[in-house]
C-alpha atoms as a PDB file:
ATOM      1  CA  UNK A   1      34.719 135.510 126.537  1.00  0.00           C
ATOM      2  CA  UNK A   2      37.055 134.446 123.820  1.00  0.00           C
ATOM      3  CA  UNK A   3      34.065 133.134 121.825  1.00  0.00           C
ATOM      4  CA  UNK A   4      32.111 136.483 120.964  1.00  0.00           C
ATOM      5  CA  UNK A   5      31.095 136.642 117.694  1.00  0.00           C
ATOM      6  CA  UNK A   6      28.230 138.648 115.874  1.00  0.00           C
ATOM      7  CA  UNK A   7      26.955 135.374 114.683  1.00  0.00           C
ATOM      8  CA  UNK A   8      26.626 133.928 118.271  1.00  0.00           C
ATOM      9  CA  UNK A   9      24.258 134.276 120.938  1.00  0.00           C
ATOM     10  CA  UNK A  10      25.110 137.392 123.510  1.00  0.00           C
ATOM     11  CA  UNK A  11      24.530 135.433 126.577  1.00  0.00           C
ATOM     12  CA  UNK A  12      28.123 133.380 125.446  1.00  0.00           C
ATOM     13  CA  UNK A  13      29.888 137.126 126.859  1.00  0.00           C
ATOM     14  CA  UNK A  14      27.318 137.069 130.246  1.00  0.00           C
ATOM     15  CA  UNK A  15      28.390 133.791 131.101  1.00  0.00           C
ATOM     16  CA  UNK A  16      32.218 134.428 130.739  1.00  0.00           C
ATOM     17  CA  UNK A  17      31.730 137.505 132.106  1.00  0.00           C
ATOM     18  CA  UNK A  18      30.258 135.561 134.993  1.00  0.00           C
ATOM     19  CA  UNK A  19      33.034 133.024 135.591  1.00  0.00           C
ATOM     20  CA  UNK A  20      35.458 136.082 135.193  1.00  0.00           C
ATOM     21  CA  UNK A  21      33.900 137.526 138.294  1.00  0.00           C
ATOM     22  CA  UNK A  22      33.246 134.393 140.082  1.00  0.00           C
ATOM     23  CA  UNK A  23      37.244 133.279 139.504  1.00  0.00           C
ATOM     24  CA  UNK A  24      38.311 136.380 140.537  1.00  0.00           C
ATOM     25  CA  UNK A  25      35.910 137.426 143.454  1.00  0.00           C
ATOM     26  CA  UNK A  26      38.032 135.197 146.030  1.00  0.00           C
ATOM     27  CA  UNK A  27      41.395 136.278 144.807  1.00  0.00           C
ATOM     28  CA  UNK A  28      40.286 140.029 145.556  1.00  0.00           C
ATOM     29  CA  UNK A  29      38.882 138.365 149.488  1.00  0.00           C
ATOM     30  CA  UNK A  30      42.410 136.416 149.663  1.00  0.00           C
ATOM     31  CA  UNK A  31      44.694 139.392 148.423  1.00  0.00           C
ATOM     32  CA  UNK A  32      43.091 142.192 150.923  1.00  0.00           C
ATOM     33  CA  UNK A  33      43.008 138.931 153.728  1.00  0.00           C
ATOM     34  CA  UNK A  34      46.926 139.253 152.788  1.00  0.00           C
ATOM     35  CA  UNK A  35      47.457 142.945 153.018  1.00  0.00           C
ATOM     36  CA  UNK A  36      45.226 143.713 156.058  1.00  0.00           C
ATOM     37  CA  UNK A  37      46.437 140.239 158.087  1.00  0.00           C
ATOM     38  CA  UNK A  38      50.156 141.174 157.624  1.00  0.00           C
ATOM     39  CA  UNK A  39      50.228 144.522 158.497  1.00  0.00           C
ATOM     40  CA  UNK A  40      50.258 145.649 162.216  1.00  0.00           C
ATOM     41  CA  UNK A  41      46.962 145.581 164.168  1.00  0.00           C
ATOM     42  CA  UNK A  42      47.517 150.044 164.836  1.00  0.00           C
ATOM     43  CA  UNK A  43      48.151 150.184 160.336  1.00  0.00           C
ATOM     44  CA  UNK A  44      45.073 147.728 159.605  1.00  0.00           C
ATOM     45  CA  UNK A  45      43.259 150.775 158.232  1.00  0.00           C
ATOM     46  CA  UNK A  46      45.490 152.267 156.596  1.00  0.00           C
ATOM     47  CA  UNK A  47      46.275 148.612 154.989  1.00  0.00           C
ATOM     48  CA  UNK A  48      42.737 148.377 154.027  1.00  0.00           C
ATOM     49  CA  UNK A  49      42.796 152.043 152.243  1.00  0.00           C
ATOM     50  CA  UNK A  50      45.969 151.023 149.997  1.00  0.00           C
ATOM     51  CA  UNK A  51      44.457 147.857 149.016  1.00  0.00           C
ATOM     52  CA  UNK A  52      41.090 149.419 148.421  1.00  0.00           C
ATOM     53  CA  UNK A  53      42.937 152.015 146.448  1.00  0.00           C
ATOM     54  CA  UNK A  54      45.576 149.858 144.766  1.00  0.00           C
ATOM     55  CA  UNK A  55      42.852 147.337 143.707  1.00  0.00           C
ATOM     56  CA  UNK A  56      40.723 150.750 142.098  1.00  0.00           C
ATOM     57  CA  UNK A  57      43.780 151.682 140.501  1.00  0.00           C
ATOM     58  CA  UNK A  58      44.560 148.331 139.158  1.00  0.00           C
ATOM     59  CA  UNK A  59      40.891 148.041 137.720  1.00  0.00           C
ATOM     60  CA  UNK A  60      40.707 151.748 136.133  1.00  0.00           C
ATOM     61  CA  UNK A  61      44.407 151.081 134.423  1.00  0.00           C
ATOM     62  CA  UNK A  62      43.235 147.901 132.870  1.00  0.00           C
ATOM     63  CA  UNK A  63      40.234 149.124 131.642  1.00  0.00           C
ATOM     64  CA  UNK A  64      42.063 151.985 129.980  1.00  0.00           C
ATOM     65  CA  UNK A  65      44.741 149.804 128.153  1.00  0.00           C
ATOM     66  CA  UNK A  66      42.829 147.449 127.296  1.00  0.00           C
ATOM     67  CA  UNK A  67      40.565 149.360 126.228  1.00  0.00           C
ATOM     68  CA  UNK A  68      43.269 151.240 124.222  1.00  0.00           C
ATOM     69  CA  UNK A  69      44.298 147.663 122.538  1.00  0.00           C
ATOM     70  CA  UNK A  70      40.589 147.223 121.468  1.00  0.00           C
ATOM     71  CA  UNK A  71      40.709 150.191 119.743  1.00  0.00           C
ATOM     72  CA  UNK A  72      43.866 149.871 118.064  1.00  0.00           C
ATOM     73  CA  UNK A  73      42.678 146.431 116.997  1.00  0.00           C
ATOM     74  CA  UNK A  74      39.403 147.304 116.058  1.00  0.00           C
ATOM     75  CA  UNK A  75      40.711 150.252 114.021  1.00  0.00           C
ATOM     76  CA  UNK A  76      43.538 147.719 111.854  1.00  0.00           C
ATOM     77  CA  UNK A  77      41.127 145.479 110.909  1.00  0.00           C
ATOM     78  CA  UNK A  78      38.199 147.685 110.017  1.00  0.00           C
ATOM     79  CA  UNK A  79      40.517 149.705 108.066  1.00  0.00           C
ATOM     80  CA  UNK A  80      41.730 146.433 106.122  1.00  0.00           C
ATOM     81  CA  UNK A  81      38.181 144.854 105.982  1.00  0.00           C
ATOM     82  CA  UNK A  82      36.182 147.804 105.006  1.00  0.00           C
ATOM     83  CA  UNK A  83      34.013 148.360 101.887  1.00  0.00           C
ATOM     84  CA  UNK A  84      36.381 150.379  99.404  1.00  0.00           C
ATOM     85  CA  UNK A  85      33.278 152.246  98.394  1.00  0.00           C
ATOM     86  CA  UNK A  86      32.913 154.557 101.037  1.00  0.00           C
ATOM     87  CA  UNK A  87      33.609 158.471 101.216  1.00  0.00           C
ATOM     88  CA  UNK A  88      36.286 159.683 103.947  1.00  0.00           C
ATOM     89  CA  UNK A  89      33.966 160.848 106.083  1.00  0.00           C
ATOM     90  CA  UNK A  90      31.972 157.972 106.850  1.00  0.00           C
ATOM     91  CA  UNK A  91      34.896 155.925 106.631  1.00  0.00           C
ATOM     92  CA  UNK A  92      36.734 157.610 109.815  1.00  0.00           C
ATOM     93  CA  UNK A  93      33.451 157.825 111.604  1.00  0.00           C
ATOM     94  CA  UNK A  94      33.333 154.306 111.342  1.00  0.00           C
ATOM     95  CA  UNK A  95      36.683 153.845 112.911  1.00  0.00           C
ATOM     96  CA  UNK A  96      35.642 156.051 115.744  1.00  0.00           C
ATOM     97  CA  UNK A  97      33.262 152.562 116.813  1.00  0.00           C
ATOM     98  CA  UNK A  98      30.776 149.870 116.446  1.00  0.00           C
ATOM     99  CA  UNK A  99      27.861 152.544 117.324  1.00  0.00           C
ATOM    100  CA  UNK A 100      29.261 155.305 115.099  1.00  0.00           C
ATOM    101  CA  UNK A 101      29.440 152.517 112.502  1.00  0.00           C
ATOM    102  CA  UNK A 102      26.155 152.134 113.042  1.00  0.00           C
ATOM    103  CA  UNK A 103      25.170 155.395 113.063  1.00  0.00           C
ATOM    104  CA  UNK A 104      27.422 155.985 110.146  1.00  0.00           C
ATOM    105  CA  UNK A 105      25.598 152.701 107.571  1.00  0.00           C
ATOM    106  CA  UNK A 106      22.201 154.911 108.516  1.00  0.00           C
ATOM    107  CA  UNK A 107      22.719 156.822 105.457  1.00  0.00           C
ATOM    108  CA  UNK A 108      24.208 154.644 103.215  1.00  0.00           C
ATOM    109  CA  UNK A 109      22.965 152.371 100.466  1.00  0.00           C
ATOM    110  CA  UNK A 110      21.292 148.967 102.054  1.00  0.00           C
ATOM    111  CA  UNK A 111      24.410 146.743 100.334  1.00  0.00           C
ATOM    112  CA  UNK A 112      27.041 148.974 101.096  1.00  0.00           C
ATOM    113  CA  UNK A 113      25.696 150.078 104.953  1.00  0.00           C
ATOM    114  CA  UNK A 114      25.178 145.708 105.346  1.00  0.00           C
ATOM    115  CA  UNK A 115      28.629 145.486 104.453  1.00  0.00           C
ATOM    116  CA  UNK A 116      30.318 148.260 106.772  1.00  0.00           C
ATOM    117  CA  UNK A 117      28.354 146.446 109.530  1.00  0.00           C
ATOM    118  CA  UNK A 118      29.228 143.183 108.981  1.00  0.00           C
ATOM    119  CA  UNK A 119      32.851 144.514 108.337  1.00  0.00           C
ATOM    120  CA  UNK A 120      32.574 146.621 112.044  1.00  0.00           C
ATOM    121  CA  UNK A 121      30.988 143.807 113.576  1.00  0.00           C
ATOM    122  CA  UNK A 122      33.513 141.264 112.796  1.00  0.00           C
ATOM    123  CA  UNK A 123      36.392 143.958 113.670  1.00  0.00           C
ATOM    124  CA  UNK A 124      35.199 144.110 117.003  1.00  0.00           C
ATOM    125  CA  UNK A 125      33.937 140.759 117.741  1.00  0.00           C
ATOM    126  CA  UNK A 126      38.051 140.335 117.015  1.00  0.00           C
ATOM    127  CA  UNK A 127      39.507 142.705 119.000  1.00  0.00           C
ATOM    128  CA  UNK A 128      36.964 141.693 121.628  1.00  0.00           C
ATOM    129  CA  UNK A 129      38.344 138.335 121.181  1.00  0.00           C
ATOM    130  CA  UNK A 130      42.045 138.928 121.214  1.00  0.00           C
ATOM    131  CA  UNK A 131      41.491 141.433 124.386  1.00  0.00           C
ATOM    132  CA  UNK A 132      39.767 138.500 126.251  1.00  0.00           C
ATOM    133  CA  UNK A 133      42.409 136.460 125.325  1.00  0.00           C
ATOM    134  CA  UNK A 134      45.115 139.127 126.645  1.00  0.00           C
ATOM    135  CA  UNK A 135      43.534 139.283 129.713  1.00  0.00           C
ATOM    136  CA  UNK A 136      42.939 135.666 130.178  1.00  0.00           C
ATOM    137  CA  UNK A 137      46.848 135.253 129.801  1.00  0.00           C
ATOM    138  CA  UNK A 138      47.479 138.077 132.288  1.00  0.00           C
ATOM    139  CA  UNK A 139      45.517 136.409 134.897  1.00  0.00           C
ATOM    140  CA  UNK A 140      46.991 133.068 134.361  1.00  0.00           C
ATOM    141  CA  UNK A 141      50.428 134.669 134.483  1.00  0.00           C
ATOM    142  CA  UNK A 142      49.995 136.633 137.721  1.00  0.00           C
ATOM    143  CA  UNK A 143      47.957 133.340 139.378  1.00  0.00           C
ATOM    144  CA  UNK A 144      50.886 131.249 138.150  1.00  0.00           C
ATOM    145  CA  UNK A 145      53.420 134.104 139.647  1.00  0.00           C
ATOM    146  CA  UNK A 146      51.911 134.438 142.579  1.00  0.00           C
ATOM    147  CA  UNK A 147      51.769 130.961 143.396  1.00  0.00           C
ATOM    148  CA  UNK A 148      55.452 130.213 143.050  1.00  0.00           C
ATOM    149  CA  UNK A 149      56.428 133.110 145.147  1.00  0.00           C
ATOM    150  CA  UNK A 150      53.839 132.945 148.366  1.00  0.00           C
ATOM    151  CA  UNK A 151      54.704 128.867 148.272  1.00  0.00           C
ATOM    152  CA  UNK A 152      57.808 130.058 150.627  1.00  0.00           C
ATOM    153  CA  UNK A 153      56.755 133.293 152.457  1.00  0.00           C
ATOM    154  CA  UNK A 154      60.020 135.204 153.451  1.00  0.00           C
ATOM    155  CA  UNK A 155      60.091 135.127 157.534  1.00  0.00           C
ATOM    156  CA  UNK A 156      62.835 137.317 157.569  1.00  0.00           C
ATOM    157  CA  UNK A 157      66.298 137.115 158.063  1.00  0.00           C
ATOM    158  CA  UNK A 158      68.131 135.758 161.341  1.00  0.00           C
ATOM    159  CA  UNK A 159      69.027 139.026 162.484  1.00  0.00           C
ATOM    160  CA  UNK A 160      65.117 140.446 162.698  1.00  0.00           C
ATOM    161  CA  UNK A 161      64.227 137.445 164.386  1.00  0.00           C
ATOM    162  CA  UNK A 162      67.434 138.005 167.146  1.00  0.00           C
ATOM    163  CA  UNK A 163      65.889 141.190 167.486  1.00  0.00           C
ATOM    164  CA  UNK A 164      62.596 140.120 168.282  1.00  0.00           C
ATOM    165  CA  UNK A 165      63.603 137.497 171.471  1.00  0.00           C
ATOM    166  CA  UNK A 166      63.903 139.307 174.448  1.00  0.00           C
ATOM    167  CA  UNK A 167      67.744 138.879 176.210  1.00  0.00           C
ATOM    168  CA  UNK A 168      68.112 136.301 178.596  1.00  0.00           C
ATOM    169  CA  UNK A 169      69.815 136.764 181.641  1.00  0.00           C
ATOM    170  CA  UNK A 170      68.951 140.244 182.059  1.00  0.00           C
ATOM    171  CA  UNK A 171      66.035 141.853 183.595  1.00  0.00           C
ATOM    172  CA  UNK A 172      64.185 144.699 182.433  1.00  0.00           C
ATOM    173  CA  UNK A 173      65.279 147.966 183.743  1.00  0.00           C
ATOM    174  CA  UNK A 174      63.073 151.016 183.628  1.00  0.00           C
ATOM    175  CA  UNK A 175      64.048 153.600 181.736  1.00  0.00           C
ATOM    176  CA  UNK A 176      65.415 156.835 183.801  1.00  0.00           C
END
């Protein structure tokens, strides 16, 4: 996904897009797995409900910063790369976007709207870039993260499983 450009063919973003979802499809199957598997057999549901829940969370927050970094991104370089030529109005409706830039080189001369677009284009072929990149990271961080720390699952302490063995010696007495 890191190799978006305006100058490259689309399906480039399908197929990372693709092997984004296919690399991350059985993490999702292993994670709930984890959650529902370790919880007790009367709070499986409930399990399942905070996974569900936590994983639409995690999903809808990521989109939202992320998205948040493309547009800071996008707006820093299209601010440094645009044509000087421009009045202030098209000039902030360009930083609203790629389709407002579009929208926005609609009524401008053909040199000057070929440069905004080429200038928008490349801002968010960039960002796009450097988000993909972020998120790449992320996911190697977290796969490398998790890895260390469920290589040695914690099986509790001595005193839980003391607890847990029933006396010897005595008999069960019913309770009065």
């Amino acid at each position: 996904m890191t190799q978006a450009a305006p100058d490259r063919p689309h399906w480039i973003v399908v197929v990372g897009g693709a092997f984004a979802v296919l690399g991350l499809s059985p993490t999702t199957v292993l994670t709930v797995d984890l959650v529902v598997g370790s919880a007790p057999e009367e709070r499986a549901g409930s399990a399942a409900a905070l996974s569900e829940t936590s994983g639409e969370l995690g999903v809808a927050l990521g989109i939202a910063v992320m998205g948040t970094i493309l547009t800071a991104l996008y707006r820093s370089t299209l601010t440094d790369t645009m044509p000087g030529r421009l009045d202030t109005a098209v000039r902030d409706s360009a930083l609203d976007g790629l389709p407002a830039a579009q929208h926005a080189a609609e009524a401008l001369p053909p040199n000057l709207a070929d440069a905004l677009l080429a200038a928008a284009r490349d801002a968010f072929s960039s960002s796009f870039n450097t988000v993909a990149l972020v998120c790449a990271t992320l996911a190697l961080a977290l796969a490398l993260m998790t890895t260390l720390w469920l290589r040695h699952p914690r099986t509790g302490d001595s005193n839980d499983t003391a607890a847990k063995q029933p006396n010897q010696g005595t008999q069960d007495q019913p309770a009065p």
